[in-house]
N, C-alpha and C. Protein backbone atom coordinates (compact mmCIF):
# COMPACT_ATOMS: atom_id res chain seq x y z
N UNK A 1 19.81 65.45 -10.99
CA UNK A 1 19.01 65.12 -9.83
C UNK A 1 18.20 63.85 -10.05
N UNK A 2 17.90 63.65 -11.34
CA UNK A 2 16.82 62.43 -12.19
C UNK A 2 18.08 61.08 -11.32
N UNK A 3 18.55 61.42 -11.30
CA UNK A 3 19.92 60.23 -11.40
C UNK A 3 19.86 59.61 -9.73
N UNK A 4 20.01 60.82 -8.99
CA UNK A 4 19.87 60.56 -7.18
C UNK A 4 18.51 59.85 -7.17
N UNK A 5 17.07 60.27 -7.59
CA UNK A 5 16.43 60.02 -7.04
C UNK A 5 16.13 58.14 -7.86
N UNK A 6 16.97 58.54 -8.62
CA UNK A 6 16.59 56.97 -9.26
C UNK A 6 17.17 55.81 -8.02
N UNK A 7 18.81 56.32 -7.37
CA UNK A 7 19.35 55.61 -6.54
C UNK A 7 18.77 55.64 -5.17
N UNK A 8 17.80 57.02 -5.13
CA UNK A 8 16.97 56.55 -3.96
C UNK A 8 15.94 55.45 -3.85
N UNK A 9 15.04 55.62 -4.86
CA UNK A 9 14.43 54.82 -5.11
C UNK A 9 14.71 52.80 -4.96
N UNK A 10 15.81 52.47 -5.78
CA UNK A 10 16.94 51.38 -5.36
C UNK A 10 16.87 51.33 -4.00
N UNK A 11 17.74 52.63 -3.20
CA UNK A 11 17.42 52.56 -1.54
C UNK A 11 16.34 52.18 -0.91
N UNK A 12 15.09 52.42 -1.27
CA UNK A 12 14.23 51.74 -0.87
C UNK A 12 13.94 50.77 -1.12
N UNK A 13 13.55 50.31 -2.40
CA UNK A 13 13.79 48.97 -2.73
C UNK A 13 14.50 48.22 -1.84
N UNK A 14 16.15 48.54 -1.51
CA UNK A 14 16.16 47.63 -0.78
C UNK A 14 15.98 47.60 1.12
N UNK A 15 15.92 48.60 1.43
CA UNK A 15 15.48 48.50 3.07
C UNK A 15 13.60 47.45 2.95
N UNK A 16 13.20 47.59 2.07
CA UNK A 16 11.73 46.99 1.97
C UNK A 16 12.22 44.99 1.98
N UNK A 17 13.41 45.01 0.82
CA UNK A 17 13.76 43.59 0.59
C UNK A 17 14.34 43.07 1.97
N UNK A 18 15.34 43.88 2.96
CA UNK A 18 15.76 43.67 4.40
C UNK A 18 15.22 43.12 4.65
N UNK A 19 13.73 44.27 5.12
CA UNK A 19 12.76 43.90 6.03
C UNK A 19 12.02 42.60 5.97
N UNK A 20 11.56 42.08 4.56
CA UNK A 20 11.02 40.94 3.82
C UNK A 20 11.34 39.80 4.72
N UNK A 21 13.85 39.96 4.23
CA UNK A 21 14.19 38.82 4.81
C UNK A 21 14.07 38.74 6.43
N UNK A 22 14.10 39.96 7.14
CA UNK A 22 14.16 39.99 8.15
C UNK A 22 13.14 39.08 8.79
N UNK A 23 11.83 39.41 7.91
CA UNK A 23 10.23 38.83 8.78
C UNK A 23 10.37 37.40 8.13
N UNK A 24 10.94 37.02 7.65
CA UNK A 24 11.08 35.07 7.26
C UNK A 24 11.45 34.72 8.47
N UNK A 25 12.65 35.07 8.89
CA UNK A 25 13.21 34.39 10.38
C UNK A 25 12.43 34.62 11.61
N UNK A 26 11.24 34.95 11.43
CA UNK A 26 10.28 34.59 12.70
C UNK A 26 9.22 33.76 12.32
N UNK A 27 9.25 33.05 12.95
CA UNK A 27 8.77 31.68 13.13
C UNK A 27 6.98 31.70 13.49
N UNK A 28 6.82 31.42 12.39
CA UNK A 28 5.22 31.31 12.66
C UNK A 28 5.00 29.78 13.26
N UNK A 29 3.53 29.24 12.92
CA UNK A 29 2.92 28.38 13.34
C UNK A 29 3.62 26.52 12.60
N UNK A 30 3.96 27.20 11.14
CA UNK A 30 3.95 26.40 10.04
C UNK A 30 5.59 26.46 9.95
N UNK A 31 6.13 24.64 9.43
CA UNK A 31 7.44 24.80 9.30
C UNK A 31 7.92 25.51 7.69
N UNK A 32 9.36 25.99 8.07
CA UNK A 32 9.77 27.00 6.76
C UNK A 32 11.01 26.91 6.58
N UNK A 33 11.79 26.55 5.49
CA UNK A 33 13.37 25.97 5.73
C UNK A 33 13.95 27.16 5.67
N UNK A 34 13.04 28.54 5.58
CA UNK A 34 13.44 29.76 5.86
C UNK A 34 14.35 29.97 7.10
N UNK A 35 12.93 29.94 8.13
CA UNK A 35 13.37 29.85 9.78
C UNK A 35 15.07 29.15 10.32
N UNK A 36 15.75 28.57 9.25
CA UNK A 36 16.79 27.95 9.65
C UNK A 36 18.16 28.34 9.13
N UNK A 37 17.87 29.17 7.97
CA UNK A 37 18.60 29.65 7.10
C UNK A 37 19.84 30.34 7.14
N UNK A 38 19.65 31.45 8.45
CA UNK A 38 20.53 32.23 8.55
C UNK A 38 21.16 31.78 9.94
N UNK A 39 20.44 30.81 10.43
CA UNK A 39 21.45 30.30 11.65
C UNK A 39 23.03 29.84 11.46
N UNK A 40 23.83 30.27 12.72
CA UNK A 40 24.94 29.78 12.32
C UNK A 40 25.30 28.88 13.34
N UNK A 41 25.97 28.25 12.74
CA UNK A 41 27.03 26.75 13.41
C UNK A 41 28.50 26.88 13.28
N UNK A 42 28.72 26.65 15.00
CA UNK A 42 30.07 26.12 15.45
C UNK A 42 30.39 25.13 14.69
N UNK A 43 31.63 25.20 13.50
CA UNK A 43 31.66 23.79 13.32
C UNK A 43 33.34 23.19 13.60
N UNK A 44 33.20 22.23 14.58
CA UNK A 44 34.50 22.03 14.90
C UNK A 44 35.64 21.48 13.92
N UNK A 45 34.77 20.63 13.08
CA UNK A 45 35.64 20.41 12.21
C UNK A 45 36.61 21.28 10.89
N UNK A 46 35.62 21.94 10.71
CA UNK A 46 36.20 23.15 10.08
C UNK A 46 36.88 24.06 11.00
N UNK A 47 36.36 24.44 12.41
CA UNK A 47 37.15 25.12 12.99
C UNK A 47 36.59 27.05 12.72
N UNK A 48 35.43 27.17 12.35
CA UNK A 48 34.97 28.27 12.02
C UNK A 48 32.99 28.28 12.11
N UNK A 49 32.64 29.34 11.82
CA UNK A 49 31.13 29.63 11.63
C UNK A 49 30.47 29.76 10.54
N UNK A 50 29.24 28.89 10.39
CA UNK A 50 29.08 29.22 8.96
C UNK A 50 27.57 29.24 8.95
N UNK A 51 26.89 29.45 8.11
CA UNK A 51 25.20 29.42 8.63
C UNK A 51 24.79 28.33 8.02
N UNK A 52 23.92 27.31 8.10
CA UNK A 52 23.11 26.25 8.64
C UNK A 52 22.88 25.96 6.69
N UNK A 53 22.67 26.64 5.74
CA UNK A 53 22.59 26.61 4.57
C UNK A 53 23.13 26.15 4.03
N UNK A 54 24.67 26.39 4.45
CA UNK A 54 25.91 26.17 3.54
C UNK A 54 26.53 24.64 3.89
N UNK A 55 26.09 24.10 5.25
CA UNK A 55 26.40 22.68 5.57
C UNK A 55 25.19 21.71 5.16
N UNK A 56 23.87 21.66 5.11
CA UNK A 56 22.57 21.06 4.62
C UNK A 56 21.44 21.60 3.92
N UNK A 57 20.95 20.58 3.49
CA UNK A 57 20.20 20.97 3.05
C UNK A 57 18.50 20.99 3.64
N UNK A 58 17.68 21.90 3.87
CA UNK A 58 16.65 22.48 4.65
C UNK A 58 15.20 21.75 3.66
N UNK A 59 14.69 21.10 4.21
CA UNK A 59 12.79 20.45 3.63
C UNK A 59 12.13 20.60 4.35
N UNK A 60 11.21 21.02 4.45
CA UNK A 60 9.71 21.08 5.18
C UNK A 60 8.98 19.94 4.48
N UNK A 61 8.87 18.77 5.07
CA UNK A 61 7.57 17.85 4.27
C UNK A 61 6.32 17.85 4.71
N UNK A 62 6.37 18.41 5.82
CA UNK A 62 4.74 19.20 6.16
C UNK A 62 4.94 20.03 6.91
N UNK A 63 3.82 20.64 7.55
CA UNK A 63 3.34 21.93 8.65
C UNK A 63 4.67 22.21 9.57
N UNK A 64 4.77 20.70 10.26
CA UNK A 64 5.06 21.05 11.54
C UNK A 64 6.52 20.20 11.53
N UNK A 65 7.33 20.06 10.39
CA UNK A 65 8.27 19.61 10.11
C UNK A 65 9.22 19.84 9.45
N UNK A 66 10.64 20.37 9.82
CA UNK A 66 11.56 20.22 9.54
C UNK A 66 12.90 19.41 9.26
N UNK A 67 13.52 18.72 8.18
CA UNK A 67 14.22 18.05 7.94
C UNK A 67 15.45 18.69 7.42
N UNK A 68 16.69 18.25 7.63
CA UNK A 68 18.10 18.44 7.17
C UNK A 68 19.29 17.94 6.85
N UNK A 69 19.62 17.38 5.50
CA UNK A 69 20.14 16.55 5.27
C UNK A 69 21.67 16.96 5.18
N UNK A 70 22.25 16.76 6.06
CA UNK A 70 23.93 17.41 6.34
C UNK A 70 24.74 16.76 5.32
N UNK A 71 25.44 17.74 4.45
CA UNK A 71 26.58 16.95 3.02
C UNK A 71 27.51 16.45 3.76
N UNK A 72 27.87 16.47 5.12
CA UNK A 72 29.07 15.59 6.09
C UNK A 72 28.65 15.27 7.38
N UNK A 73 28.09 14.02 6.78
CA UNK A 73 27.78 13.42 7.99
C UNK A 73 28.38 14.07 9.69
N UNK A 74 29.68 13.98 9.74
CA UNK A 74 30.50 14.68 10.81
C UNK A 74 30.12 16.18 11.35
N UNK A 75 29.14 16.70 11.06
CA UNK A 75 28.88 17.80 11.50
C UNK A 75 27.61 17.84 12.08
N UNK A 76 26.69 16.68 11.92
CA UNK A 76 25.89 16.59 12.29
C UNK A 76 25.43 16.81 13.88
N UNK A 77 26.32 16.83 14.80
CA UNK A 77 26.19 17.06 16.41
C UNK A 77 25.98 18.56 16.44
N UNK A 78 26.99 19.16 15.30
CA UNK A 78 27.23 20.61 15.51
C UNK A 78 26.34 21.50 15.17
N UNK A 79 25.27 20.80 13.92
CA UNK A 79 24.18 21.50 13.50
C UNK A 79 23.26 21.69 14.67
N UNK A 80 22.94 20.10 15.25
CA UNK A 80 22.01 20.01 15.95
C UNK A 80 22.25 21.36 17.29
N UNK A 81 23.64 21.34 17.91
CA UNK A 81 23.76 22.49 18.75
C UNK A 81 23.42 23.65 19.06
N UNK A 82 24.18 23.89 17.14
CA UNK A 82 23.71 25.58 16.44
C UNK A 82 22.24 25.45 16.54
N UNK A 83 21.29 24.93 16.11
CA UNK A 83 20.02 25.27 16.18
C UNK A 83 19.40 25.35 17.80
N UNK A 84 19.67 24.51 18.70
CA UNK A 84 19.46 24.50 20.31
C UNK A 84 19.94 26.02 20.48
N UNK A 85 20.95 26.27 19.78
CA UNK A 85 21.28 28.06 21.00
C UNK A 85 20.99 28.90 19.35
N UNK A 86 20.10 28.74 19.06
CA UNK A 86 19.49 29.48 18.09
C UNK A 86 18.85 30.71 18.12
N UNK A 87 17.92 30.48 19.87
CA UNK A 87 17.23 31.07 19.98
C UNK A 87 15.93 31.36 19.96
N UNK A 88 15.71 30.20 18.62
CA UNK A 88 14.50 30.01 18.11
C UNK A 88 13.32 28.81 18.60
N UNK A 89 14.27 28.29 20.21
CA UNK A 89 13.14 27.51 21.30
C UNK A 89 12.92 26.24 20.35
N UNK A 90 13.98 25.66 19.54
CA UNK A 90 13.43 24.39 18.49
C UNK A 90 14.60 23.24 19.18
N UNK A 91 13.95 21.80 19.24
CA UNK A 91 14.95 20.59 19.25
C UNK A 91 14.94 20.07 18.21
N UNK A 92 16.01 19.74 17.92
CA UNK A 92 16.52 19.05 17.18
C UNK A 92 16.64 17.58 17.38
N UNK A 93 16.75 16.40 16.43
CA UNK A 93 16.99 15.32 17.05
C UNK A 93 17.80 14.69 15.51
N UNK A 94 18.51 13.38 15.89
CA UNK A 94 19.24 13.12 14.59
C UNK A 94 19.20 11.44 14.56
N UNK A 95 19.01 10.54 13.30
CA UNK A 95 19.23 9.44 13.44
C UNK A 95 20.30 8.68 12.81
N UNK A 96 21.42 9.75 12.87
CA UNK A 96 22.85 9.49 12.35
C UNK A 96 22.59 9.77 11.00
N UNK A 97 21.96 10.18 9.97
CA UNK A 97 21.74 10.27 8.74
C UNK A 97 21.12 11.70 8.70
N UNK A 98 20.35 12.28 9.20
CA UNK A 98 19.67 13.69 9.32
C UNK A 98 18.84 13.88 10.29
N UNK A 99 18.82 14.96 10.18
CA UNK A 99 18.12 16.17 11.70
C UNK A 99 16.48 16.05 11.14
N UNK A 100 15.94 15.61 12.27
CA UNK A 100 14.86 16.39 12.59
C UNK A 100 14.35 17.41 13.45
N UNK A 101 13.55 18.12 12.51
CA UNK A 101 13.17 19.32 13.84
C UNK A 101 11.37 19.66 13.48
N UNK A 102 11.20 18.71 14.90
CA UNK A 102 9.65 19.30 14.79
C UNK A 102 9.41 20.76 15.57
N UNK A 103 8.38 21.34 14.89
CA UNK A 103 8.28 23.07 14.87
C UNK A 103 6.80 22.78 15.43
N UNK A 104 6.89 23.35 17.33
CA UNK A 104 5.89 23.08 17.77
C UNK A 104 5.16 23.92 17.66
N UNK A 105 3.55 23.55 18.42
CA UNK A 105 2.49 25.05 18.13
C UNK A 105 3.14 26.04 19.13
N UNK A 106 2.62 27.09 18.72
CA UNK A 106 2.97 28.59 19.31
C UNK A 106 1.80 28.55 20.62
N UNK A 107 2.46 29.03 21.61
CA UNK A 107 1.49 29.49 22.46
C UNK A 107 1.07 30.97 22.34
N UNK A 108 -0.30 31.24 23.07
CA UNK A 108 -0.70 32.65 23.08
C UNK A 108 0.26 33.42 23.45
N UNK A 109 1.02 33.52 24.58
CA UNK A 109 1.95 34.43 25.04
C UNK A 109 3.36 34.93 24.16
N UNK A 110 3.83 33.40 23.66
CA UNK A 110 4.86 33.34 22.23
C UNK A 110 4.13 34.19 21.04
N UNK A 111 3.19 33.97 20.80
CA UNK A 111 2.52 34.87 19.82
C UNK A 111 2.61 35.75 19.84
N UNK A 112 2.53 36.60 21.16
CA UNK A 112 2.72 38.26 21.34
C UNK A 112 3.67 38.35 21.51
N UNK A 113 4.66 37.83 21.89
CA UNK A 113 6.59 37.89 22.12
C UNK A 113 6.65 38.39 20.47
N UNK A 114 6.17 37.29 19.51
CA UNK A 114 6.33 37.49 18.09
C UNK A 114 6.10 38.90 17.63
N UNK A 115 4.82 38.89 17.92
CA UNK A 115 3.91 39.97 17.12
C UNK A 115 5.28 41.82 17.86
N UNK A 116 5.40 41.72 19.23
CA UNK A 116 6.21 42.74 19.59
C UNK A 116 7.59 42.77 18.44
N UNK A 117 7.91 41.40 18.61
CA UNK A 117 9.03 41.55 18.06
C UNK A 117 9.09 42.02 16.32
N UNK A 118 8.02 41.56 15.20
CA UNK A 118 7.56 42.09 14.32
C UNK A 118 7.74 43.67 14.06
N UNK A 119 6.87 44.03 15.02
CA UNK A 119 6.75 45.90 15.08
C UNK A 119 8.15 46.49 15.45
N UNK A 120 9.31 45.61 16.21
CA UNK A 120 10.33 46.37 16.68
C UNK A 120 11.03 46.28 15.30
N UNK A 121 11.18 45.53 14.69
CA UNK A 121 12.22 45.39 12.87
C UNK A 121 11.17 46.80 12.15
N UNK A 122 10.13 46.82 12.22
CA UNK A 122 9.14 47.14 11.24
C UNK A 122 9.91 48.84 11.80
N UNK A 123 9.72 49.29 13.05
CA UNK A 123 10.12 50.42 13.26
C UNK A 123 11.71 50.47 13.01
N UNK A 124 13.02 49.93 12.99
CA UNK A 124 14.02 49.67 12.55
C UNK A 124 13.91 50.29 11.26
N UNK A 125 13.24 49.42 10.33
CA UNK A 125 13.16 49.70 9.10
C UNK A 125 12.78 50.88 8.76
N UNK A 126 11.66 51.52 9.57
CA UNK A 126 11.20 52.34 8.92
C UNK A 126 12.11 53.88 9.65
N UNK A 127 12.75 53.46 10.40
CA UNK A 127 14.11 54.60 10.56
C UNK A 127 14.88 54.66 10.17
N UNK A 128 15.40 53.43 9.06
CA UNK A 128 16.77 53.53 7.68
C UNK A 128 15.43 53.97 6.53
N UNK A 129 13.94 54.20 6.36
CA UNK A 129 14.16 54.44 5.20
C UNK A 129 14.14 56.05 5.77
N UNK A 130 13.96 56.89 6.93
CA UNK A 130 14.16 58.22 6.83
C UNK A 130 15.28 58.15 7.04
N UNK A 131 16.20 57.57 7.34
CA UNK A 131 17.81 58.13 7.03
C UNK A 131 17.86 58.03 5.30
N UNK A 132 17.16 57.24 4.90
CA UNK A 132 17.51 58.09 3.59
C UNK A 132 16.99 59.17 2.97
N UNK A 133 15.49 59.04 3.49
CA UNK A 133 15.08 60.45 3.27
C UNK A 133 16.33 61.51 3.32
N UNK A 134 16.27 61.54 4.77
CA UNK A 134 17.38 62.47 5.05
C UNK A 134 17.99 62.68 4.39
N UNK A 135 18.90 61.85 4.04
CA UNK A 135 20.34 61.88 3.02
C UNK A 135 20.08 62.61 1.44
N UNK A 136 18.65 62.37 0.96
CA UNK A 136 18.67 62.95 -0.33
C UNK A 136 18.06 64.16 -0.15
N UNK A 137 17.16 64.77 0.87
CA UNK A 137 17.11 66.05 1.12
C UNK A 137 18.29 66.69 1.58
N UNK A 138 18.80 66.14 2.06
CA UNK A 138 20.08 66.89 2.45
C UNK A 138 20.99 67.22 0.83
N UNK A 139 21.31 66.42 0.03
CA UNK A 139 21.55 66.52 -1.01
C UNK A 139 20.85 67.52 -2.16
N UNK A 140 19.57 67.16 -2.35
CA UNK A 140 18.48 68.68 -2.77
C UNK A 140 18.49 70.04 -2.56
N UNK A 141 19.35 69.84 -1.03
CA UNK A 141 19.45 71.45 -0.32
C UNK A 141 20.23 72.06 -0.50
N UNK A 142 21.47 71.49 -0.89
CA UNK A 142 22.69 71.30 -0.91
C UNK A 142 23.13 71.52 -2.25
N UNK A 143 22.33 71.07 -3.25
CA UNK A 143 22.39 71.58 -4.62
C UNK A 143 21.84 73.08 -4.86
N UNK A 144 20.61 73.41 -4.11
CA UNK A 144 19.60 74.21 -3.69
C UNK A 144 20.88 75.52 -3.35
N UNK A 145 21.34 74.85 -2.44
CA UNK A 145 22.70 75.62 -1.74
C UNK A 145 23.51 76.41 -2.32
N UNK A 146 24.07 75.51 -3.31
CA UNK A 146 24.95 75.88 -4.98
C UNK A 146 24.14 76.29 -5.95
N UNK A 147 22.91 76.58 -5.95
CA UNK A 147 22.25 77.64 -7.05
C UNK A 147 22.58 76.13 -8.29
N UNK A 148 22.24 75.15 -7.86
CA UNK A 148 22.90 74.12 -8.64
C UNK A 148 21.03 73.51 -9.66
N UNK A 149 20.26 74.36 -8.69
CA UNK A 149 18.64 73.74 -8.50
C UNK A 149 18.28 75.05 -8.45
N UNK A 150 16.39 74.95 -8.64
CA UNK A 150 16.02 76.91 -8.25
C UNK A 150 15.12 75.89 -7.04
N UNK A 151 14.54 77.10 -6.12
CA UNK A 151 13.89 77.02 -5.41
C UNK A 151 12.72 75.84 -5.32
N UNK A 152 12.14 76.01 -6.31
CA UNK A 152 10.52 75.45 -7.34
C UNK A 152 11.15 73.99 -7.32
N UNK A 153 12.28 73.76 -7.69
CA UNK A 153 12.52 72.44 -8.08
C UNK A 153 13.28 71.70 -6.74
N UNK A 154 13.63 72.60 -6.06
CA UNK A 154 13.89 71.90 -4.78
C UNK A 154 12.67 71.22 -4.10
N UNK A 155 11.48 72.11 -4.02
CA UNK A 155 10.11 71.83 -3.67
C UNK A 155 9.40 70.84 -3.81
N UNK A 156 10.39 70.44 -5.06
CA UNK A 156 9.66 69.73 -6.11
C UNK A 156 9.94 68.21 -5.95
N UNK A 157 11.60 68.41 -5.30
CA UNK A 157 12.02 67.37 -5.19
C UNK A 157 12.04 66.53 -3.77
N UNK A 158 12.07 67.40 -3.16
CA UNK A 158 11.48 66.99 -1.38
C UNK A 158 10.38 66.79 -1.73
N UNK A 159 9.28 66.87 -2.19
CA UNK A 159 7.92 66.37 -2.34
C UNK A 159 7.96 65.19 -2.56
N UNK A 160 9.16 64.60 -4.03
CA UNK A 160 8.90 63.72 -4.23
C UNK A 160 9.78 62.58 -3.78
N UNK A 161 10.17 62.83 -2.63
CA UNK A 161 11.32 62.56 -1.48
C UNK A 161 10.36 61.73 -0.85
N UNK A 162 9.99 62.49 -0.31
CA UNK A 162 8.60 62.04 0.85
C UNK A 162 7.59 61.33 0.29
N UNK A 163 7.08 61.42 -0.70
CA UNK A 163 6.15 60.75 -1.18
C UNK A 163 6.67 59.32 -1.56
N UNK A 164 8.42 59.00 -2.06
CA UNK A 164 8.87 57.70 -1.92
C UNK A 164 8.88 57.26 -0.55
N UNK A 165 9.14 58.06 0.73
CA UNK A 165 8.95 57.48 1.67
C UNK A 165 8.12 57.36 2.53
N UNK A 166 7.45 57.84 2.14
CA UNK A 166 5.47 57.34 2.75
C UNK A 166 5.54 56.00 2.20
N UNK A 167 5.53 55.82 0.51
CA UNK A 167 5.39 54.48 -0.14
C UNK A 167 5.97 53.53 0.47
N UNK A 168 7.80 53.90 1.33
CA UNK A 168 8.35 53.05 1.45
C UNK A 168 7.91 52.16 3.15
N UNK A 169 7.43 53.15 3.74
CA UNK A 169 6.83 53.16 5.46
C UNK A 169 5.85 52.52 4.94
N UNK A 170 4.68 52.78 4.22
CA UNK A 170 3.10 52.20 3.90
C UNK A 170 3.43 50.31 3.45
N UNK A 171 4.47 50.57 2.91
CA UNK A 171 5.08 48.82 2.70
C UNK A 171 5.46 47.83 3.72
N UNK A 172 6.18 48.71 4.51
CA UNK A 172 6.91 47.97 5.60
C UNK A 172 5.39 47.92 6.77
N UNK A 173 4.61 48.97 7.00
CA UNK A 173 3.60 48.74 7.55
C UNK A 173 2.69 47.47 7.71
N UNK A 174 2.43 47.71 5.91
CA UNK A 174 1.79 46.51 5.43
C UNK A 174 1.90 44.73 5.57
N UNK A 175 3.59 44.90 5.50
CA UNK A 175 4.12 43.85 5.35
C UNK A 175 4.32 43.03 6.79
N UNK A 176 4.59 44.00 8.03
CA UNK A 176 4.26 43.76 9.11
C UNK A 176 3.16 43.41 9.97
N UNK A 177 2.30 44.23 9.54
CA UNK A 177 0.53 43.68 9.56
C UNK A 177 0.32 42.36 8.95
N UNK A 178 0.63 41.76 7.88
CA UNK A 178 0.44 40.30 7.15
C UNK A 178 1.27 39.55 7.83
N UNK A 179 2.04 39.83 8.49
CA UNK A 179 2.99 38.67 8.91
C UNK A 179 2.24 38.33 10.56
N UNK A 180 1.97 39.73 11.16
CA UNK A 180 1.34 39.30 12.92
C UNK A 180 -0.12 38.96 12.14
N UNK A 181 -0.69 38.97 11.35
CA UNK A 181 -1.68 37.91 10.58
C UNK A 181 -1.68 36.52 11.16
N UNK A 182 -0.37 36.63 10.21
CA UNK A 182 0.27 35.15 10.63
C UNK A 182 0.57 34.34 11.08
N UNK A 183 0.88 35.26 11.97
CA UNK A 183 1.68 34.82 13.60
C UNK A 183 0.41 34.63 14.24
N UNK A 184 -0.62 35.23 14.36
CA UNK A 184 -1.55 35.39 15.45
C UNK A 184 -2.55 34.07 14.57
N UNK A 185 -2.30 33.87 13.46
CA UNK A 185 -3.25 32.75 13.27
C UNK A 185 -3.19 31.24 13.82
N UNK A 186 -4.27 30.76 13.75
CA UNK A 186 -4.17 29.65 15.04
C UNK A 186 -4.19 28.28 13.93
């Protein structure tokens, strides 16, 4: 049983690391070569999709600035596109050599678009880490089931089921609270 709960544990670990990357790709106040990372681009020349990483390279040289230095020149229209239907409300502009993208201020109303959108991943998350709950109580019971465990130690082990996933909810909580911090800072 030492063995499951070790791989639960891992399980959480990583729904917490998800969530981490998840809250990079919202766009605070300040530029982040994060925010660009997982975007993907049409690229005609290749003839396929690829995310925004793997064609340039991403600098922030200050706040409110984004730079991208494309390894082929020739793709450069296509980056600029991918980022326009991004989603992420950013222009792009290019002077045949690399992209700029200034990262404007947030308005009040964008702020709370943010901050909603924050809490909707945060609750996401925190419903894969009770599917795993689930999954290893179900497993506990199940041993429990097969006389495989006694009673006492089933008890024992749903206790300490739940108590990883309080830890793992109290994280994602946390981590969501610091980020509409963030977001809401001016």
């Amino acid at each position: 049983m030492e063995e499951y709960l070790e791989i639960m544990d891992e399980s959480f670990e990583s729904v917490i690391t998800s969530f981490k990357q998840r809250l990079v790709t919202i766009r605070t106040g300040r530029a982040s070569p994060q925010l660009l990372e997982n975007v993907q681009v049409e690229v005609s020349a290749y003839g396929s999709r690829m995310p925004l990483n793997q064609l340039a390279s991403i600098n922030a040289p200050d706040a409110r600035l984004l730079t991208l230095n494309p390894w082929d020149k020739s793709t450069i229209a296509d980056i600029e596109r991918g980022i326009l239907h991004s989603g992420l409300g950013l222009n792009p502009s290019n002077d045949g050599q690399k992209i700029i993208v200034p990262i404007p201020a947030l308005t009040g109303e964008r702020r709370q678009e943010l901050v909603r959108q924050i809490y909707q991943y945060a609750e996401e998350f925190r419903i894969s880490a009770r599917k795993v709950r689930r999954e290893y109580n179900d497993i506990v019971k199940s041993a429990e089931t097969d006389k495989e465990i006694s009673e006492d130690d089933s008890r024992r082990y749903q206790t300490r089921i739940q108590t990883s996933t309080d830890a793992c909810i109290t994280d994602i909580d946390n981590l969501a609270k610091s980020k509409e911090a963030e977001v809401l800072e001016v």
